[in-house]
N, C-alpha and C. Protein backbone atom coordinates (compact mmCIF):
# COMPACT_ATOMS: atom_id res chain seq x y z
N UNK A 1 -9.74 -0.05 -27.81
CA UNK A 1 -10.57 -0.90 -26.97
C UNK A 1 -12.03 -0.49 -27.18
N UNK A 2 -12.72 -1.68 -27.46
CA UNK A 2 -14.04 -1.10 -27.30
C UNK A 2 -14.93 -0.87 -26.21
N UNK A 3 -15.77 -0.21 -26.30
CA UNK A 3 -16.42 0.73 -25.61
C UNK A 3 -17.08 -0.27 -24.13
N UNK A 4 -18.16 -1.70 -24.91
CA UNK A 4 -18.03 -2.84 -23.68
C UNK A 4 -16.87 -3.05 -23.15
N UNK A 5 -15.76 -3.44 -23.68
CA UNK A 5 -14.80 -3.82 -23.29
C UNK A 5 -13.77 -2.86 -22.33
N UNK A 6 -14.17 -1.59 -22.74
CA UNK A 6 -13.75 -0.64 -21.54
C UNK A 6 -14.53 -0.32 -20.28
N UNK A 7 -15.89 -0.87 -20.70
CA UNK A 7 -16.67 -0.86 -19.74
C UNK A 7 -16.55 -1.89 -18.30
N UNK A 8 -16.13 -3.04 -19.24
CA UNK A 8 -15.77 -4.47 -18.06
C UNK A 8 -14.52 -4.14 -17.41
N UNK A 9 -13.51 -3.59 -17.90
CA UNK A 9 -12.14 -3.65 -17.70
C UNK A 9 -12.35 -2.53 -16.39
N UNK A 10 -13.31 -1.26 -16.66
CA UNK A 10 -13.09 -0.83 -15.75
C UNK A 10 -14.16 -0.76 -14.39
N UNK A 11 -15.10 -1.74 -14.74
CA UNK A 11 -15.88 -1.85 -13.80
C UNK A 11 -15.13 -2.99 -12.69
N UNK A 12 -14.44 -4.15 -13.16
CA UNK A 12 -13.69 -5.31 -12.41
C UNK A 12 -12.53 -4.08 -11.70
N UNK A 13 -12.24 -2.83 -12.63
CA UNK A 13 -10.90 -2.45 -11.68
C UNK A 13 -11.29 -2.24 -10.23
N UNK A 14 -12.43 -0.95 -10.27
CA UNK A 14 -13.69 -0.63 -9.28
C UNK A 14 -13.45 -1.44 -8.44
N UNK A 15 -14.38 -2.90 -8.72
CA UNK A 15 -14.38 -4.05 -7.66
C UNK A 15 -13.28 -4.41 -6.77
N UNK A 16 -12.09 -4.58 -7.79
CA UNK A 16 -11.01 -4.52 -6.87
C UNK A 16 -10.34 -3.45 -5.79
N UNK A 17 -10.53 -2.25 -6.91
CA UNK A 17 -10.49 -1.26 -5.97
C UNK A 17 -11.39 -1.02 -4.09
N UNK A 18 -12.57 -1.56 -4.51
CA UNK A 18 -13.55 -1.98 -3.67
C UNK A 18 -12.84 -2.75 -2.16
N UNK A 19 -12.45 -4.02 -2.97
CA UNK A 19 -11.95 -4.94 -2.22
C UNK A 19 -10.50 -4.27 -1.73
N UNK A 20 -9.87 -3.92 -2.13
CA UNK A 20 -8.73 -3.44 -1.29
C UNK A 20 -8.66 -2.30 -1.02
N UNK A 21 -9.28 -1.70 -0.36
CA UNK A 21 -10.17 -0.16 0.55
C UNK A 21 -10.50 -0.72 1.40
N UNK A 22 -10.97 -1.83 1.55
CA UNK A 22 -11.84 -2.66 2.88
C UNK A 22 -10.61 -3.21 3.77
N UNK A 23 -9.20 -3.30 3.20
CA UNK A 23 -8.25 -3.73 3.97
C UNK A 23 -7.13 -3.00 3.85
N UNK A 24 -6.93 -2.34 3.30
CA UNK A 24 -5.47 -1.49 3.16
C UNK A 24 -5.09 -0.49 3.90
N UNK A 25 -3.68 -0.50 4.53
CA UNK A 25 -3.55 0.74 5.58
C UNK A 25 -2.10 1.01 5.09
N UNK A 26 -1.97 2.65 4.86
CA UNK A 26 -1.39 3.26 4.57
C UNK A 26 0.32 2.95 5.16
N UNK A 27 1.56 3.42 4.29
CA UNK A 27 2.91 2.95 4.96
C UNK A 27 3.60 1.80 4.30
N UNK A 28 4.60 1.89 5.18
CA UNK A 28 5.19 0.87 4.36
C UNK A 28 6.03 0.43 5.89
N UNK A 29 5.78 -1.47 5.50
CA UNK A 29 6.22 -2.03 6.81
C UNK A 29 7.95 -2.41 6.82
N UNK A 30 8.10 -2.79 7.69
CA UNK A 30 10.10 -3.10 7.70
C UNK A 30 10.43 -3.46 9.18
N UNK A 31 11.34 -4.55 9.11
CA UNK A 31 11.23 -5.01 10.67
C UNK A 31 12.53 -4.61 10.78
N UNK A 32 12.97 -4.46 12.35
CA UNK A 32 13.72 -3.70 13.53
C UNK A 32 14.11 -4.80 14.50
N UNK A 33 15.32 -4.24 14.81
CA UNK A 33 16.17 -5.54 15.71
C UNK A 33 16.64 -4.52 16.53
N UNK A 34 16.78 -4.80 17.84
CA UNK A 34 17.01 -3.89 18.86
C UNK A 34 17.64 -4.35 20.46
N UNK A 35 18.43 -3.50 20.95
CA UNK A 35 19.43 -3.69 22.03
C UNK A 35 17.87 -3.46 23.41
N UNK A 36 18.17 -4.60 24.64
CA UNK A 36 17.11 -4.22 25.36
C UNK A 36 17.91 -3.00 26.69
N UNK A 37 17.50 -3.07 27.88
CA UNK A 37 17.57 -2.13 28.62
C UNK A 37 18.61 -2.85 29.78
N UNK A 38 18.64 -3.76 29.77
CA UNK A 38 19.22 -4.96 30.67
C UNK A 38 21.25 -4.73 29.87
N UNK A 39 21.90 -3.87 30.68
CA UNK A 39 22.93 -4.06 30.31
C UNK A 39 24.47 -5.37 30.45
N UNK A 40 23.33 -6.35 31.02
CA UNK A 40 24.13 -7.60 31.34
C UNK A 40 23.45 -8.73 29.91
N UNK A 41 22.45 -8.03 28.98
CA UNK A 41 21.93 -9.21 28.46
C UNK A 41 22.79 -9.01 27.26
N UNK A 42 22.91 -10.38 26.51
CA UNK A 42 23.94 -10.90 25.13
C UNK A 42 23.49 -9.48 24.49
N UNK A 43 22.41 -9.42 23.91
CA UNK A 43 22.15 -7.89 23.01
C UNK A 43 23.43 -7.07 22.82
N UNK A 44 24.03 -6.75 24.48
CA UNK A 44 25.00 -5.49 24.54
C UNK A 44 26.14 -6.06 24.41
N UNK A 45 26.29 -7.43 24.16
CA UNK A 45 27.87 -7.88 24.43
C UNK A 45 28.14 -9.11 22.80
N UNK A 46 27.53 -8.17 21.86
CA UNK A 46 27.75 -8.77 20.42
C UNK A 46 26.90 -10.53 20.54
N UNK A 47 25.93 -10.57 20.97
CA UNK A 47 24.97 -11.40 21.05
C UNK A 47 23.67 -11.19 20.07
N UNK A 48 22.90 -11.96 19.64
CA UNK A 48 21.53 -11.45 18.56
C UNK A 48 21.06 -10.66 19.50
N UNK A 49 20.25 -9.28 18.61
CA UNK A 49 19.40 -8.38 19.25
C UNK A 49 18.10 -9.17 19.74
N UNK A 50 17.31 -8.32 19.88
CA UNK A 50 16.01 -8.58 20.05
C UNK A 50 15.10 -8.20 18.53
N UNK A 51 14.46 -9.31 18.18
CA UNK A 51 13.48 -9.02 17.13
C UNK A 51 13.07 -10.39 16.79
N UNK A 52 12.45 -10.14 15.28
CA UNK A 52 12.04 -8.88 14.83
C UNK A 52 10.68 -8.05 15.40
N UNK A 53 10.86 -6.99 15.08
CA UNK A 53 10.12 -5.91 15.51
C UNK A 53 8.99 -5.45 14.37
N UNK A 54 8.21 -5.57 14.11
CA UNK A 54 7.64 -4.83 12.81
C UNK A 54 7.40 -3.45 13.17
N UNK A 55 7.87 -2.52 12.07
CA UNK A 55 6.96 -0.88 12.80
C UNK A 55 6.40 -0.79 11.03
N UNK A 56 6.01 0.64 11.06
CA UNK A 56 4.89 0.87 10.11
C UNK A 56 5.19 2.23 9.59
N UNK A 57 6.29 2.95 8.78
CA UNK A 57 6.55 3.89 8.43
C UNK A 57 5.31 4.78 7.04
N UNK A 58 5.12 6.21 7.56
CA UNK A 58 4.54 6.91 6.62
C UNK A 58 4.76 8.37 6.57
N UNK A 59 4.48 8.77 5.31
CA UNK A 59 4.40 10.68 5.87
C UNK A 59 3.44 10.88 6.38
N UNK A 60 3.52 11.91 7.43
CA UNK A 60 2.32 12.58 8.43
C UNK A 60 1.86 13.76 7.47
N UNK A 61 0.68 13.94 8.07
CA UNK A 61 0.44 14.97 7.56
C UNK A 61 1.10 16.60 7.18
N UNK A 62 2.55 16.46 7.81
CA UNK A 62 2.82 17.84 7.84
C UNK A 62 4.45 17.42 6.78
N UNK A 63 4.37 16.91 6.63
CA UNK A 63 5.38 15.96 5.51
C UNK A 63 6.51 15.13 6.34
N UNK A 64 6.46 15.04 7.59
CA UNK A 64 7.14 14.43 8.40
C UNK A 64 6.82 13.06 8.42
N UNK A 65 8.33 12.27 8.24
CA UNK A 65 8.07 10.76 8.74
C UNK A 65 7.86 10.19 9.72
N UNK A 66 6.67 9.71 10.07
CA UNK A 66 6.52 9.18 11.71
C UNK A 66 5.88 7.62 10.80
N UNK A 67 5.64 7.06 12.35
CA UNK A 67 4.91 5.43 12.34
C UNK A 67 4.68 5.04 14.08
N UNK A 68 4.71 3.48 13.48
CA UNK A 68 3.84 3.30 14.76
C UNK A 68 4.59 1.42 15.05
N UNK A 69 4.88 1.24 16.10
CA UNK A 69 5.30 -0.52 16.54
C UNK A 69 3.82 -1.23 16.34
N UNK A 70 3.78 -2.32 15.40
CA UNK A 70 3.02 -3.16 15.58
C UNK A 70 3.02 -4.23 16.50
N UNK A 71 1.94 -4.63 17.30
CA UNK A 71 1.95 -5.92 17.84
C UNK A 71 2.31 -6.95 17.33
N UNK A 72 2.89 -8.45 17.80
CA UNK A 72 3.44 -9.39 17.08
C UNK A 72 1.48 -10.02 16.58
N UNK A 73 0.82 -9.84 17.45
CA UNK A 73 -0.04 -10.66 16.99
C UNK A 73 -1.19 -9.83 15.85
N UNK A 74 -0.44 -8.97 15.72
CA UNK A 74 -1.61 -7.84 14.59
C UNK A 74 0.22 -7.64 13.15
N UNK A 75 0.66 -8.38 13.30
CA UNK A 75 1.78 -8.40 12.42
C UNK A 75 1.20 -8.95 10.75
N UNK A 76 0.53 -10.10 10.86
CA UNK A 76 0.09 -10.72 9.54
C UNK A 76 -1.02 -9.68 8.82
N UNK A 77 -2.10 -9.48 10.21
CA UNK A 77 -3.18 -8.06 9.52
C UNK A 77 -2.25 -7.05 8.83
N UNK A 78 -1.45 -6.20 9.30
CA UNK A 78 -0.99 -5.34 8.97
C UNK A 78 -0.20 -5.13 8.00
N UNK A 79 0.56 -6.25 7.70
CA UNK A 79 1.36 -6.39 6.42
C UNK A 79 0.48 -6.89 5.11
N UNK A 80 -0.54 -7.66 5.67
CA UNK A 80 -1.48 -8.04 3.99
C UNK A 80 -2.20 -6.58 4.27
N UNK A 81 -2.59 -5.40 4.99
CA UNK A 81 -2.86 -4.03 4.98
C UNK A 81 -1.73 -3.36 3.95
N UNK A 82 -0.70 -3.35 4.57
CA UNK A 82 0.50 -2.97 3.80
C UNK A 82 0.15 -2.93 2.45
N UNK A 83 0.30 -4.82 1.90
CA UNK A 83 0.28 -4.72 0.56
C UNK A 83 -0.99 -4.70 -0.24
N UNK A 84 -1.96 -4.53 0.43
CA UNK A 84 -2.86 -3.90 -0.05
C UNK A 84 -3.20 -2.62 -0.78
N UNK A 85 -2.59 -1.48 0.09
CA UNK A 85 -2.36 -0.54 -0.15
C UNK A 85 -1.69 -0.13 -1.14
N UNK A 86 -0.45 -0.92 -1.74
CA UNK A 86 0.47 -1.35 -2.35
C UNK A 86 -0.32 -1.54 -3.67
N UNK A 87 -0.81 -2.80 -3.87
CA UNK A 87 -1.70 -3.11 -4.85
C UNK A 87 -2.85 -1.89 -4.98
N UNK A 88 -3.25 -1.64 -4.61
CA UNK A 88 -4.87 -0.29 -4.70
C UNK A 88 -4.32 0.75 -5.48
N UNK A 89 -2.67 1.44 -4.97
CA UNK A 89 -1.86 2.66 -5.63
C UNK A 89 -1.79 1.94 -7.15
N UNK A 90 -1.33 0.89 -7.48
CA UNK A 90 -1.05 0.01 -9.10
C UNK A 90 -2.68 -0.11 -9.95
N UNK A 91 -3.64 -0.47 -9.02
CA UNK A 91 -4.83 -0.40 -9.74
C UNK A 91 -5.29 0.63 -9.99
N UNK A 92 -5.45 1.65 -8.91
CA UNK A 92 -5.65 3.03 -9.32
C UNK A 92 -5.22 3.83 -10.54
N UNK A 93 -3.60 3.58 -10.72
CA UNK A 93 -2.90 4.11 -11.64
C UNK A 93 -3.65 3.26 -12.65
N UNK A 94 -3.77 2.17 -13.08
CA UNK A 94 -4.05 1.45 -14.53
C UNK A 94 -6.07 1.59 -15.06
N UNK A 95 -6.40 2.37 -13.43
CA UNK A 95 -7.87 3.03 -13.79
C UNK A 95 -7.60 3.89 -14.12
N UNK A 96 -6.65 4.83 -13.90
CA UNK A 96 -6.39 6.37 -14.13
C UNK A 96 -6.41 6.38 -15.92
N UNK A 97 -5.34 5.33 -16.25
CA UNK A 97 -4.80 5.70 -17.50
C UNK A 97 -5.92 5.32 -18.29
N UNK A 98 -6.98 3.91 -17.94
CA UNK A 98 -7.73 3.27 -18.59
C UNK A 98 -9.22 5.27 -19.22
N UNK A 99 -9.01 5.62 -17.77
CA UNK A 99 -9.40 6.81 -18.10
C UNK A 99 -9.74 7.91 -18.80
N UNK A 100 -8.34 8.12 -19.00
CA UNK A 100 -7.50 8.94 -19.94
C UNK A 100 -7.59 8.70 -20.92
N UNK A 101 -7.56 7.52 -21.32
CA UNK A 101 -7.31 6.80 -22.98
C UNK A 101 -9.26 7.17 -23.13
N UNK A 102 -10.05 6.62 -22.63
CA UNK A 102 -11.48 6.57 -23.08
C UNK A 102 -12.13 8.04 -23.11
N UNK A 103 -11.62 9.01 -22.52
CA UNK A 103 -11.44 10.61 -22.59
C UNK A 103 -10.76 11.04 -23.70
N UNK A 104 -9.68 10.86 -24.28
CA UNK A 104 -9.52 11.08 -25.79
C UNK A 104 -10.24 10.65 -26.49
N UNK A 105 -10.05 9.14 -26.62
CA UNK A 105 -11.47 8.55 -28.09
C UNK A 105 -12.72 8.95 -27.81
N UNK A 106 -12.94 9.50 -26.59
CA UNK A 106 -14.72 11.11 -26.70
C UNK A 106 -14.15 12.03 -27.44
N UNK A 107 -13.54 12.23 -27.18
CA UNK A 107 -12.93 13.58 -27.76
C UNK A 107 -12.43 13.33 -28.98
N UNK A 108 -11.99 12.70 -29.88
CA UNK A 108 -11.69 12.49 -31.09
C UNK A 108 -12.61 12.22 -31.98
N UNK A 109 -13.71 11.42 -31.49
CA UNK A 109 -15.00 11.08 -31.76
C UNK A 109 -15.61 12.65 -31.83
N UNK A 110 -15.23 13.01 -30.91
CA UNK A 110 -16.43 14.29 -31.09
C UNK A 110 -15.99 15.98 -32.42
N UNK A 111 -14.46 15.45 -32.23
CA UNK A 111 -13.56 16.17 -32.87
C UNK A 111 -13.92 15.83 -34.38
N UNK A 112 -14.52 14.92 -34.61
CA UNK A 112 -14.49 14.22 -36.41
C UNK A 112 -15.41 14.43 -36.53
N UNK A 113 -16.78 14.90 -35.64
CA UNK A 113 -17.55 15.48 -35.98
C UNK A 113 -18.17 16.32 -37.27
């Protein structure tokens, strides 16, 4: 690849990278169906649960899995957050490598020296 051409490729990654930093939140989402507290309601007597539920699974800082219940009305934010995050880890990686590759051909270049 040439040298402009590694230049554009990885300046647009940037941008994107840019753009999904401004919205991405860490985790991974998955919805939850659940029995309520009311032991006369259908739930407990092979009736549909209650849901869906969205929650928001991640590792904590201490390598433990915790998360958090989303609101129904912060449900759409949080999942285009989700895959944001999602997408940013895939761009990152294809800046990483774009990287790597333009760090050898310095180095080979400088090697033929």
């Amino acid at each position: 690849m040439s040298s402009i051409r590694h230049s554009t490729k990885r300046a647009a990654l940037l941008r994107q990278l840019d753009r999904l930093g401004r919205r991405m939140l860490f985790g991974t989402a998955s919805e939850t169906y659940r029995t309520c507290g009311q032991p006369t309601c259908q739930c407990h007597h092979g009736g549909p649960k209650h849901g869906p539920h969205l929650q928001v699974s991640y590792r904590g800082e201490t390598g433990k899995t915790t998360g958090y219940h989303v609101p129904a009305a912060l449900a759409d934010t949080v999942c285009d957050g989700v895959r944001a995050w999602q997408r940013f880890q895939e761009v990152a990686r294809t800046l990483a490598a774009l990287n790597r590759e333009h760090a050898w051909r310095r180095h080979a270049k400088r090697s033929a020296r």
